[in-house]
Structures are given as structure tokens and as C-alpha cells.
Protein backbone atom coordinates (compact mmCIF):
# COMPACT_ATOMS: atom_id res chain seq x y z
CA UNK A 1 -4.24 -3.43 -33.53
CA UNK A 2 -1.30 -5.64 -32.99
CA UNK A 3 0.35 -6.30 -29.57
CA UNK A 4 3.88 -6.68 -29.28
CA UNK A 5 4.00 -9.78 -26.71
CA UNK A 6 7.98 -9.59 -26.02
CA UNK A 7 9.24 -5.92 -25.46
CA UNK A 8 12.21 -6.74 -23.51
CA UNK A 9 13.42 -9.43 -25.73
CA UNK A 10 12.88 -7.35 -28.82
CA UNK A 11 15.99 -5.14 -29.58
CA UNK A 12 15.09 -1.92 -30.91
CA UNK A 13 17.56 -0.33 -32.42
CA UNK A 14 18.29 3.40 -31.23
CA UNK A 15 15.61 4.08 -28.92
CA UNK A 16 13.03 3.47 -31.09
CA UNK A 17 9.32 3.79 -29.95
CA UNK A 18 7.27 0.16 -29.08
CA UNK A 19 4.07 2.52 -29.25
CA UNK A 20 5.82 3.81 -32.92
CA UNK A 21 5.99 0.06 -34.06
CA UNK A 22 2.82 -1.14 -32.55
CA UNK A 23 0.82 1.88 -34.29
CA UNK A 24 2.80 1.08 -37.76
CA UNK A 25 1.86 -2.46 -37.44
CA UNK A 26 -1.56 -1.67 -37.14
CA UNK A 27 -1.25 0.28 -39.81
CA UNK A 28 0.57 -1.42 -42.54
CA UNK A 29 0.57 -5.23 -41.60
CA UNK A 30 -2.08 -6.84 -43.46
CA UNK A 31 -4.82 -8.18 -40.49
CA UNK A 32 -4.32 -11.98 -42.41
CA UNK A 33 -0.64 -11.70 -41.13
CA UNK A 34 0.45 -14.94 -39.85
CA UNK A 35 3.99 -15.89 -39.45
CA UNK A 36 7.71 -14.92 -40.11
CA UNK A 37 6.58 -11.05 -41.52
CA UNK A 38 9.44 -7.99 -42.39
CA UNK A 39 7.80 -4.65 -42.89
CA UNK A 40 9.21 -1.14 -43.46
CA UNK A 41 6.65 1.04 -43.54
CA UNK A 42 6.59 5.55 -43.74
CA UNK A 43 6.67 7.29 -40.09
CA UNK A 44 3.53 9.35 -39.44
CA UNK A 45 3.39 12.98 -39.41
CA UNK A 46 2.80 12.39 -35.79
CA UNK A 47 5.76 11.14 -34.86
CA UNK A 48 9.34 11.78 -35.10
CA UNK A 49 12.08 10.98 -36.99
CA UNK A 50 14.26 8.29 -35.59
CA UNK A 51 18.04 7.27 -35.87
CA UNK A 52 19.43 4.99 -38.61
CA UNK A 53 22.82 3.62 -38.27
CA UNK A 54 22.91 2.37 -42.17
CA UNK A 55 25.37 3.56 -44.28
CA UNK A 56 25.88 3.16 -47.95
CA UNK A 57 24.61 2.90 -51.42
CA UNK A 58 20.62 2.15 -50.26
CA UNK A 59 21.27 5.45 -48.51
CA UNK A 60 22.19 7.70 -51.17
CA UNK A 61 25.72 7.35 -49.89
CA UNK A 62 28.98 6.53 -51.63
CA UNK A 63 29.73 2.74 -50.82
CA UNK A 64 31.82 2.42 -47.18
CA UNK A 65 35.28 1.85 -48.30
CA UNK A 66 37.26 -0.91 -46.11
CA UNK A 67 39.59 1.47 -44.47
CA UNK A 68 36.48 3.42 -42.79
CA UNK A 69 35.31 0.01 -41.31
CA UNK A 70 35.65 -3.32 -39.59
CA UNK A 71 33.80 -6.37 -38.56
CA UNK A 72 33.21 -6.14 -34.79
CA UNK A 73 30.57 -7.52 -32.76
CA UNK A 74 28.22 -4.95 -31.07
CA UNK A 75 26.42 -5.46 -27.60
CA UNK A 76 23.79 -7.73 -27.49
CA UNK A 77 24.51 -9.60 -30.77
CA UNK A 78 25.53 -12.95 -31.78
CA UNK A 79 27.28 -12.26 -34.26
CA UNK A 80 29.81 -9.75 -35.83
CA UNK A 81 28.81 -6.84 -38.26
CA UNK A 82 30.47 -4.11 -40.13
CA UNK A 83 30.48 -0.73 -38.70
CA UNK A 84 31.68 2.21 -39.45
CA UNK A 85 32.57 5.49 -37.28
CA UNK A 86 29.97 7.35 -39.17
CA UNK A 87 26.92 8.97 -36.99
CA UNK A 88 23.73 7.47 -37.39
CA UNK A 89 20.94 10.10 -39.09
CA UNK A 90 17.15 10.62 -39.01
CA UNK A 91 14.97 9.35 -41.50
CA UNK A 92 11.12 8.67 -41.82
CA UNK A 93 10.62 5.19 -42.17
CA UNK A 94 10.88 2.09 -39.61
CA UNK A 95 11.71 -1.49 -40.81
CA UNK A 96 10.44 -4.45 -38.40
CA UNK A 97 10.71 -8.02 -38.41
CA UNK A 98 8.73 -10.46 -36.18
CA UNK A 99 6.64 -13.59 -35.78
CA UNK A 100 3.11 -12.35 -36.10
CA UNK A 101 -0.15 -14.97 -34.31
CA UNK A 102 -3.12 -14.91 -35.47
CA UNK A 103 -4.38 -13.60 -31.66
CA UNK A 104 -2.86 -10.36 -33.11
CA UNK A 105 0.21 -10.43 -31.24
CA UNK A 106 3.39 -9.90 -32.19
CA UNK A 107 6.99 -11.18 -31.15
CA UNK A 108 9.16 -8.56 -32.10
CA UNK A 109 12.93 -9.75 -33.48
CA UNK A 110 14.16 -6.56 -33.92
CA UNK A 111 12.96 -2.54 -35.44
CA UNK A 112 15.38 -0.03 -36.66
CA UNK A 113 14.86 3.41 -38.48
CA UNK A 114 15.55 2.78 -42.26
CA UNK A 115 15.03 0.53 -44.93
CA UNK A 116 15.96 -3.35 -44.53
CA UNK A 117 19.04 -4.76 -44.91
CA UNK A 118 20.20 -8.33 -45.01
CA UNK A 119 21.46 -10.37 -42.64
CA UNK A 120 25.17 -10.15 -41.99
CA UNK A 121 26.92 -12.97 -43.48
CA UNK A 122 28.47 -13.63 -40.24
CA UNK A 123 25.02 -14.88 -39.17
CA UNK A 124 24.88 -18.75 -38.93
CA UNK A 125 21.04 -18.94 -40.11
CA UNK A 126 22.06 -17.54 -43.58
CA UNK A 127 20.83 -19.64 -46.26
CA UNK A 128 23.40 -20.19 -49.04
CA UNK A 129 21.20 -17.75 -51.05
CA UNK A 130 21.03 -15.22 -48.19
CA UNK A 131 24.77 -15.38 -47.60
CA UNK A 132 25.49 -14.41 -51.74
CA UNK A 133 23.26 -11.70 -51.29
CA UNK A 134 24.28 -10.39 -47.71
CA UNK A 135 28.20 -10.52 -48.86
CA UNK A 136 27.52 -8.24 -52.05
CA UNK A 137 25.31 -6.00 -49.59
CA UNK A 138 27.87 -5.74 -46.65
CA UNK A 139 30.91 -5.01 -49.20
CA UNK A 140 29.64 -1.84 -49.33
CA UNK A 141 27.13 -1.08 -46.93
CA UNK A 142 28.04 -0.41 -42.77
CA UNK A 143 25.98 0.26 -39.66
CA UNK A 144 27.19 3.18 -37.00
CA UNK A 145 28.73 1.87 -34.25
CA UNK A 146 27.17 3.66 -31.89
């Protein structure tokens, strides 16, 4: 069982569950894990569905047209992403990314109900390949703004 060492650091997106990511990491993260690690694994029968704020084409959605969105930056984040006014919905899987020790702990970057997505190009730690790819994603993809 991994420990999440940093829960108040960590930001997890919509209310969602440390317990919830601690029992999916136990789950799904290989026990080898060491290192930079992004997971998105299936919710439990167990559990609930939790919020995702993604909108778009890796959603089953028309792409998010320019008019229905903006660049703004949200609380608690460096850097600006595009949003939308569209409400976040449940779903039944839970992406998270985090440094993982080989103590079987856990710093926890961030968790959020969904699949991944890239970085937003507005992030300074895009690579120049991570920046192509997180430009064609954002064009057409947004995040709820609430």
C-alpha cells in the first residue's frame, strides 16, 4: 500500500478522495514504481463517481469552440488554462501523477476524475515536444471553471 506523504500540498481536483487515490495506487501502481509515475486507473464499485471538469473530444464531446472559452488562471495555479462555463460531470476513473519512493510513499502533484490530459502550453516546464502536443490538445479541449 502506498502512502501519500504530502496531502496538503497535493491539489486534488474537485474534492476528490486521498483514501480513493491511496487505495487506487495500491491497486494499479506496479510495487517496482520508482519515480516521476502518471496513472489513470477504473474507480471501484465501492466508491463513487467523482467530478471531471474536462471537456472535449477525449470526452465524447464536440471540440470547445473559442467563443465558449478563455485562457484564465484558476486558484492555486501557476499558470493560465482554458476553461469553459460548462459543469463538470461524473465519471469512473481517476488520473494521478506523483513522485513515487521506493519506501512506498508517494508525493502527490495533483488527481482529478478523468482521463489525462497534457500540460497546458502556458506551463513553463513544457518540453518543445510537450508544448506541440499540449497546443493541438487545448485547441479543442477545456476544463470547467468551477
Amino acid at each position: 500500500m502506498y502512502q501519500v506523504i504530502n496531502p496538503n500540498d497535493a491539489r486534488l481536483e474537485f474534492n476528490v478522495p486521498l483514501a480513493l487515490v491511496e487505495e487506487l495506487l495500491g491497486l494499479y501502481l506496479p510495487p517496482t514504481t520508482t519515480g516521476f509515475f502518471a496513472l489513470t486507473a477504473p474507480i471501484p464499485n465501492n466508491h463513487p463517481d467523482v467530478l471531471c471538469g474536462l471537456h472535449g473530444p477525449c470526452m465524447g464531446d464536440a471540440p470547445v469552440k473559442d467563443d465558449e472559452a478563455d485562457w484564465r488562471t484558476l486558484e492555486g495555479r501557476p499558470h493560465a488554462l482554458r476553461v469553459c462555463k460548462r459543469e463538470p460531470r461524473f465519471v469512473r476513473k481517476l488520473t494521478i501523477i506523483g513522485l513515487a519512493h521506493p519506501d512506498k510513499t508517494v508525493k502527490l502533484f495533483t488527481s482529478y476524475g478523468g482521463p489525462i490530459a497534457p500540460k497546458s502550453p502556458m506551463d513553463k516546464t513544457c518540453s518543445p515536444s510537450e508544448l506541440m502536443a499540449s497546443h493541438n490538445f487545448w485547441a479543442e479541449h477545456a476544463r470547467s471553471d468551477g
